[in-house]
C-alpha atoms as a PDB file:
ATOM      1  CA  UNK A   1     100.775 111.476 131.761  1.00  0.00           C
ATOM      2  CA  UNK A   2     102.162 115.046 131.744  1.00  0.00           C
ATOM      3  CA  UNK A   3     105.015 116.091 129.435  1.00  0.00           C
ATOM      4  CA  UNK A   4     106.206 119.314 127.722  1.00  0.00           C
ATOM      5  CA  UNK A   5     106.023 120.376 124.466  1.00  0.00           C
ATOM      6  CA  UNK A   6     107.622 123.691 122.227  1.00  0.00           C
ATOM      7  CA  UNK A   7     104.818 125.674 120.626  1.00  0.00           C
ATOM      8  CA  UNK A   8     104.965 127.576 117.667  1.00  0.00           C
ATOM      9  CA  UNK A   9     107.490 130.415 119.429  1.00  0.00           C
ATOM     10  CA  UNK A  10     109.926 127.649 120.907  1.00  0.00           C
ATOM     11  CA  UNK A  11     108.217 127.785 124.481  1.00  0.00           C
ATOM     12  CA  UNK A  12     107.706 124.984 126.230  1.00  0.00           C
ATOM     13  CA  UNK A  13     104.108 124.272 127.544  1.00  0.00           C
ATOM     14  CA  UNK A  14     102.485 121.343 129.543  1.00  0.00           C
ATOM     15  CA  UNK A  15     100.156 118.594 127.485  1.00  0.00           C
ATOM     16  CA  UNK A  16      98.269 116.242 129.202  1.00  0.00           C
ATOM     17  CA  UNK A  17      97.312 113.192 127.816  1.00  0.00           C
ATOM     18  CA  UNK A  18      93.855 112.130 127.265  1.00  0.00           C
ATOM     19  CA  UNK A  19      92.484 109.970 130.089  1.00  0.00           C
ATOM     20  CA  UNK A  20      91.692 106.705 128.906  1.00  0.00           C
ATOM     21  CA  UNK A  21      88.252 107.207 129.542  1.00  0.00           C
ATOM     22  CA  UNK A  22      87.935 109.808 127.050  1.00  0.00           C
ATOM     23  CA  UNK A  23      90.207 108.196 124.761  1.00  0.00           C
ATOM     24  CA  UNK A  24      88.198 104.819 124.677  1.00  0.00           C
ATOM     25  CA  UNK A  25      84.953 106.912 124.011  1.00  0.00           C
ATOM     26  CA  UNK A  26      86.330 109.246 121.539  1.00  0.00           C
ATOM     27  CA  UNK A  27      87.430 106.558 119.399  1.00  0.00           C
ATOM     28  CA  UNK A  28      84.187 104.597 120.018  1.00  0.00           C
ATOM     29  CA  UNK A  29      82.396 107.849 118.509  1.00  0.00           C
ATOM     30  CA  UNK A  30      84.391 108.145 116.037  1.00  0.00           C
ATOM     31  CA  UNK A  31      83.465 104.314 114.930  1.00  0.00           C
ATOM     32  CA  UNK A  32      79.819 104.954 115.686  1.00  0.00           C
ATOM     33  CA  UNK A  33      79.721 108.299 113.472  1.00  0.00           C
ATOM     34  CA  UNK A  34      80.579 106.507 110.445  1.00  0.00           C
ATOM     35  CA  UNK A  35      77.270 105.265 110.573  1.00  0.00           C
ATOM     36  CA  UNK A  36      75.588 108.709 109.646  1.00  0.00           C
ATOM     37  CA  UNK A  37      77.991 108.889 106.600  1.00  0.00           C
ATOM     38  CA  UNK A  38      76.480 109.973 103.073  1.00  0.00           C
ATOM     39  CA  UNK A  39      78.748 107.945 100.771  1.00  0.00           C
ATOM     40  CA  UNK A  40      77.121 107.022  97.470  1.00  0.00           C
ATOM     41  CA  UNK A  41      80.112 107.858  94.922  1.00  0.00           C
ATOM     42  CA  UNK A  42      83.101 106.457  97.341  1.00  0.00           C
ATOM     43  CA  UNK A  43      81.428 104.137  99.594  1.00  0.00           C
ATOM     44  CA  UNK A  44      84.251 105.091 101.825  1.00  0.00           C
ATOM     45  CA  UNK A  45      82.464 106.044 105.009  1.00  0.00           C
ATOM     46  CA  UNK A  46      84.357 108.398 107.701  1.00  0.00           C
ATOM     47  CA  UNK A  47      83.473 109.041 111.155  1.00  0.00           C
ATOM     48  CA  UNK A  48      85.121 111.790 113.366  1.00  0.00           C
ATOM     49  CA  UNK A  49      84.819 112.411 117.283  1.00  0.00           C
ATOM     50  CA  UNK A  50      85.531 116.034 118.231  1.00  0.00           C
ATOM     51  CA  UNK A  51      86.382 116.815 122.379  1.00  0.00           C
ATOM     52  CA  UNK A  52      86.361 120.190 123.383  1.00  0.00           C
ATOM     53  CA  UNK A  53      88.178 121.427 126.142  1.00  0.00           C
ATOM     54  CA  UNK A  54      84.659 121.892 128.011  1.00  0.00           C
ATOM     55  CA  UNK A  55      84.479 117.642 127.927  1.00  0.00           C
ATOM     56  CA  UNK A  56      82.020 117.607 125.240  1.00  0.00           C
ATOM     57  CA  UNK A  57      82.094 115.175 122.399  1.00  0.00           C
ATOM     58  CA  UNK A  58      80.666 116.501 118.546  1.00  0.00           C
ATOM     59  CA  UNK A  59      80.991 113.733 116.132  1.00  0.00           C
ATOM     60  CA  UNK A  60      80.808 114.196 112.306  1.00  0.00           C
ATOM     61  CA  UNK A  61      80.710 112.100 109.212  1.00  0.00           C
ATOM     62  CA  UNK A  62      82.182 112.586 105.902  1.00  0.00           C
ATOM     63  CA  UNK A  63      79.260 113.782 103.156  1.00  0.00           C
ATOM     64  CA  UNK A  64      79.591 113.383  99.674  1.00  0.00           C
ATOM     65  CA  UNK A  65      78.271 115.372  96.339  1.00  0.00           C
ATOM     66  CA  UNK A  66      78.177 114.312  92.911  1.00  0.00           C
ATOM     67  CA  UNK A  67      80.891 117.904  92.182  1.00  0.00           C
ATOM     68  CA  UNK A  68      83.679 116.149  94.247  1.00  0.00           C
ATOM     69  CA  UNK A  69      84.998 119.339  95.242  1.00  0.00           C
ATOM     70  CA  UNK A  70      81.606 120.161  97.369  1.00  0.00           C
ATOM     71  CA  UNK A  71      82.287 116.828  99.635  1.00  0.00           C
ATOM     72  CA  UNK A  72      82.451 117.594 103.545  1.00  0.00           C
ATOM     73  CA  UNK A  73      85.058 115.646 105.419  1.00  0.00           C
ATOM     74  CA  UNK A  74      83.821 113.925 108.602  1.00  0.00           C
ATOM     75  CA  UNK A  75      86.618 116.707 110.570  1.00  0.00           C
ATOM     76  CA  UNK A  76      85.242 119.410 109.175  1.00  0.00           C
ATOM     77  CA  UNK A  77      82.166 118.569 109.992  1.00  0.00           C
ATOM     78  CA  UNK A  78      82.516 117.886 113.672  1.00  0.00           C
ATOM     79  CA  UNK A  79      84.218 121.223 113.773  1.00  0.00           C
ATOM     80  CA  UNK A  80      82.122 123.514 111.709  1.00  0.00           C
ATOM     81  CA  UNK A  81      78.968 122.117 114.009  1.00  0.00           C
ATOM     82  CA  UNK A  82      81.238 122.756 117.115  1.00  0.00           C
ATOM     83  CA  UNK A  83      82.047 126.793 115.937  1.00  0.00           C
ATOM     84  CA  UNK A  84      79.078 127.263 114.614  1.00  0.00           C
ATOM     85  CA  UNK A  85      77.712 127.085 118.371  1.00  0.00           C
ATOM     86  CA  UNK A  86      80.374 128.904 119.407  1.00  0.00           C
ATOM     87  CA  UNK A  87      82.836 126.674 120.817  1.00  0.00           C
ATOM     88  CA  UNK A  88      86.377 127.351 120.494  1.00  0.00           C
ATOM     89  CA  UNK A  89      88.868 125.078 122.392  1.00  0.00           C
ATOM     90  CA  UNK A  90      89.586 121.803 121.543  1.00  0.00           C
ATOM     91  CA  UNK A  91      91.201 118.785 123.047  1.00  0.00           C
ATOM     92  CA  UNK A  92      91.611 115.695 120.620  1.00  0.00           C
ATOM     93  CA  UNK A  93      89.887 113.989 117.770  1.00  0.00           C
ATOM     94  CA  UNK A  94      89.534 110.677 116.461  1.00  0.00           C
ATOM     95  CA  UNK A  95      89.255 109.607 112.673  1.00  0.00           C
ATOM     96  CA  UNK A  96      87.768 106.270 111.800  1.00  0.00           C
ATOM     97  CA  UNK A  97      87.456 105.543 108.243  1.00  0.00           C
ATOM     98  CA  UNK A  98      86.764 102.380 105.846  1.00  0.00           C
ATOM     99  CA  UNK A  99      84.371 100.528 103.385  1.00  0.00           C
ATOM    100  CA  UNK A 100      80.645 101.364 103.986  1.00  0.00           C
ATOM    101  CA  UNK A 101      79.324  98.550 106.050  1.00  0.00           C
ATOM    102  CA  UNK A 102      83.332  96.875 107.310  1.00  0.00           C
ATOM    103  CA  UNK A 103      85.313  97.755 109.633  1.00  0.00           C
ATOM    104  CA  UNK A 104      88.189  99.479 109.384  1.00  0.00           C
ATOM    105  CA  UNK A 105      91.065  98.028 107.586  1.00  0.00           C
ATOM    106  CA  UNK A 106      93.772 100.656 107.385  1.00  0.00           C
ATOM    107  CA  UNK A 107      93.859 104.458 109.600  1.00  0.00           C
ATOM    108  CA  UNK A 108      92.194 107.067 107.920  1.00  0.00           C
ATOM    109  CA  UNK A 109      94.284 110.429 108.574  1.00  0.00           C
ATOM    110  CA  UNK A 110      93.075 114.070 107.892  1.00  0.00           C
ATOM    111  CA  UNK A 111      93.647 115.404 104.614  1.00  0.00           C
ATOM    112  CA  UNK A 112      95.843 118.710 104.373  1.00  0.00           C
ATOM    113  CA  UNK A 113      92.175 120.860 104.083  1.00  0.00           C
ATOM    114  CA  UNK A 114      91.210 119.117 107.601  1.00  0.00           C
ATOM    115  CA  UNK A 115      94.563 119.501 108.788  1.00  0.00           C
ATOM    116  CA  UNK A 116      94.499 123.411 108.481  1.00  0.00           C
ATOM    117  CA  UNK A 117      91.002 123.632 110.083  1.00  0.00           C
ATOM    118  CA  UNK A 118      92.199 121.976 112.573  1.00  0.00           C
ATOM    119  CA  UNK A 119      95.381 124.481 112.359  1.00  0.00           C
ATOM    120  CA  UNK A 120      92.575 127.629 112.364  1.00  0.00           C
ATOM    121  CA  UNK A 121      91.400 126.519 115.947  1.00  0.00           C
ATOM    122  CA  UNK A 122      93.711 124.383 118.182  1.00  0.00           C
ATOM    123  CA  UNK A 123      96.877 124.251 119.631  1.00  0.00           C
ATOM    124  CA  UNK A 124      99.939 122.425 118.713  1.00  0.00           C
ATOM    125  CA  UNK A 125      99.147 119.814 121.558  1.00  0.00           C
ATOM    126  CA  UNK A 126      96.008 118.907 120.269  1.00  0.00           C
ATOM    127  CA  UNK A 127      95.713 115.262 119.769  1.00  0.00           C
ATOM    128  CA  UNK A 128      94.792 113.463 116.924  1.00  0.00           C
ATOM    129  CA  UNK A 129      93.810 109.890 117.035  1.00  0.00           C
ATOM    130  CA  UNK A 130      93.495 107.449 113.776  1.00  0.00           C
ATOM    131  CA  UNK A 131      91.708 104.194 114.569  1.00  0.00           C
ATOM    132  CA  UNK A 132      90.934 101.031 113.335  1.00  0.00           C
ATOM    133  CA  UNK A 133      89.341 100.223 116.804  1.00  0.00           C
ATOM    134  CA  UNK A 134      89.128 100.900 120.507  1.00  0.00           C
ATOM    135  CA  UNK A 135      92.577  98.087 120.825  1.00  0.00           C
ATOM    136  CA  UNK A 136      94.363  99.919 117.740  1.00  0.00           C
ATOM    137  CA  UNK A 137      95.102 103.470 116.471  1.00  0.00           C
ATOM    138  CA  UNK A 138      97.949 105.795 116.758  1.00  0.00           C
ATOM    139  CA  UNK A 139      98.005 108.684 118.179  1.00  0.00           C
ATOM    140  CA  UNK A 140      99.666 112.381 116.903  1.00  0.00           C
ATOM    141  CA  UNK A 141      99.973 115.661 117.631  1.00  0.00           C
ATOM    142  CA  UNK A 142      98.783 118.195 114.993  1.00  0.00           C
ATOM    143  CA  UNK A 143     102.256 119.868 115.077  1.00  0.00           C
ATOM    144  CA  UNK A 144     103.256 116.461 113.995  1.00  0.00           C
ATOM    145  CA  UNK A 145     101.367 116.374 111.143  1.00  0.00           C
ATOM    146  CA  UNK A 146     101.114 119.856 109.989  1.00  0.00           C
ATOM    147  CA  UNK A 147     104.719 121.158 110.453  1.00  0.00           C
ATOM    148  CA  UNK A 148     105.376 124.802 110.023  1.00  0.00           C
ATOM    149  CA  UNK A 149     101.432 125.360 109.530  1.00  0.00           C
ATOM    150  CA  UNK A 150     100.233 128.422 108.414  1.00  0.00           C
ATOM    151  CA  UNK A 151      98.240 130.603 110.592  1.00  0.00           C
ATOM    152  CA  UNK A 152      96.617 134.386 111.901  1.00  0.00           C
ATOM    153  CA  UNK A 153      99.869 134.996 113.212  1.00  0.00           C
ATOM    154  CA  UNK A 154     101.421 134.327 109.522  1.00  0.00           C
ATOM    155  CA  UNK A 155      99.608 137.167 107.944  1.00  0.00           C
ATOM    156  CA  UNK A 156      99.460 140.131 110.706  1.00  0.00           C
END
């Protein structure tokens, strides 16, 4: 499915939606990275499927500390492994979060650090999937959940 979409500067520009394909197995990542999670304080164990506009897949996991504040999201992660090999377009991601050891009752979206990441390196159009499971999850834009995000062009 092909529709158009208003960037940042009010132009419109083409989006394709994910194949179904991809979709099914980026959300089936996701799932599957919660497995690698390091949860000890929260038990709240996140999982994160990254595609890049090459057709890879990088998944992540949310990583706890004992000093809170030094916890790695499961987005972050996907995407600091991603640019730290140097890749630098990006299609979608899905977010699958819950309970260590259940499955997911509720969607887990990014938080506002994960959302400006995410801001740092894609496009309005990228998509953003929250799951509970391959049958249900929603799926978002990040202009749709970072409006008026700050970015390079906001400080030249």
């Amino acid at each position: 499915m092909e529709f158009s979409v208003e960037n940042r500067n009010g132009e419109d520009q083409k989006k394709t939606d994910l194949p179904d394909a991809d979709r099914a197995a980026l959300i089936q990542a996701a799932l599957e990275a919660r497995n690698g999670a390091y949860v000890p304080y929260s038990h709240y164990a996140v999982g994160a499927a990254l595609l890049t506009d090459a057709g890879e897949m990088i998944t992540g996991c949310n990583i706890e500390n004992a000093s809170y504040g030094a916890t790695n999201c499961a987005e972050r992660t996907a995407f600091f492994k991603a640019v730290s090999r140097g890749i630098r377009g990006f299609q979608a991601i899905a977010i699958a979060g819950g309970m260590e050891g259940e499955a997911p009752a509720d969607y887990a979206f990014p938080c506002g650090i994960c959302r400006q990441v995410m801001r740092e390196f894609c496009r309005d159009d990228f998509q953003i999937l929250v799951v509970k499971s391959t049958e249900d999850y929603q799926e978002y834009r990040l202009d749709e959940l970072l409006p008026f995000g700050f970015g390079g062009e906001s400080i030249r």
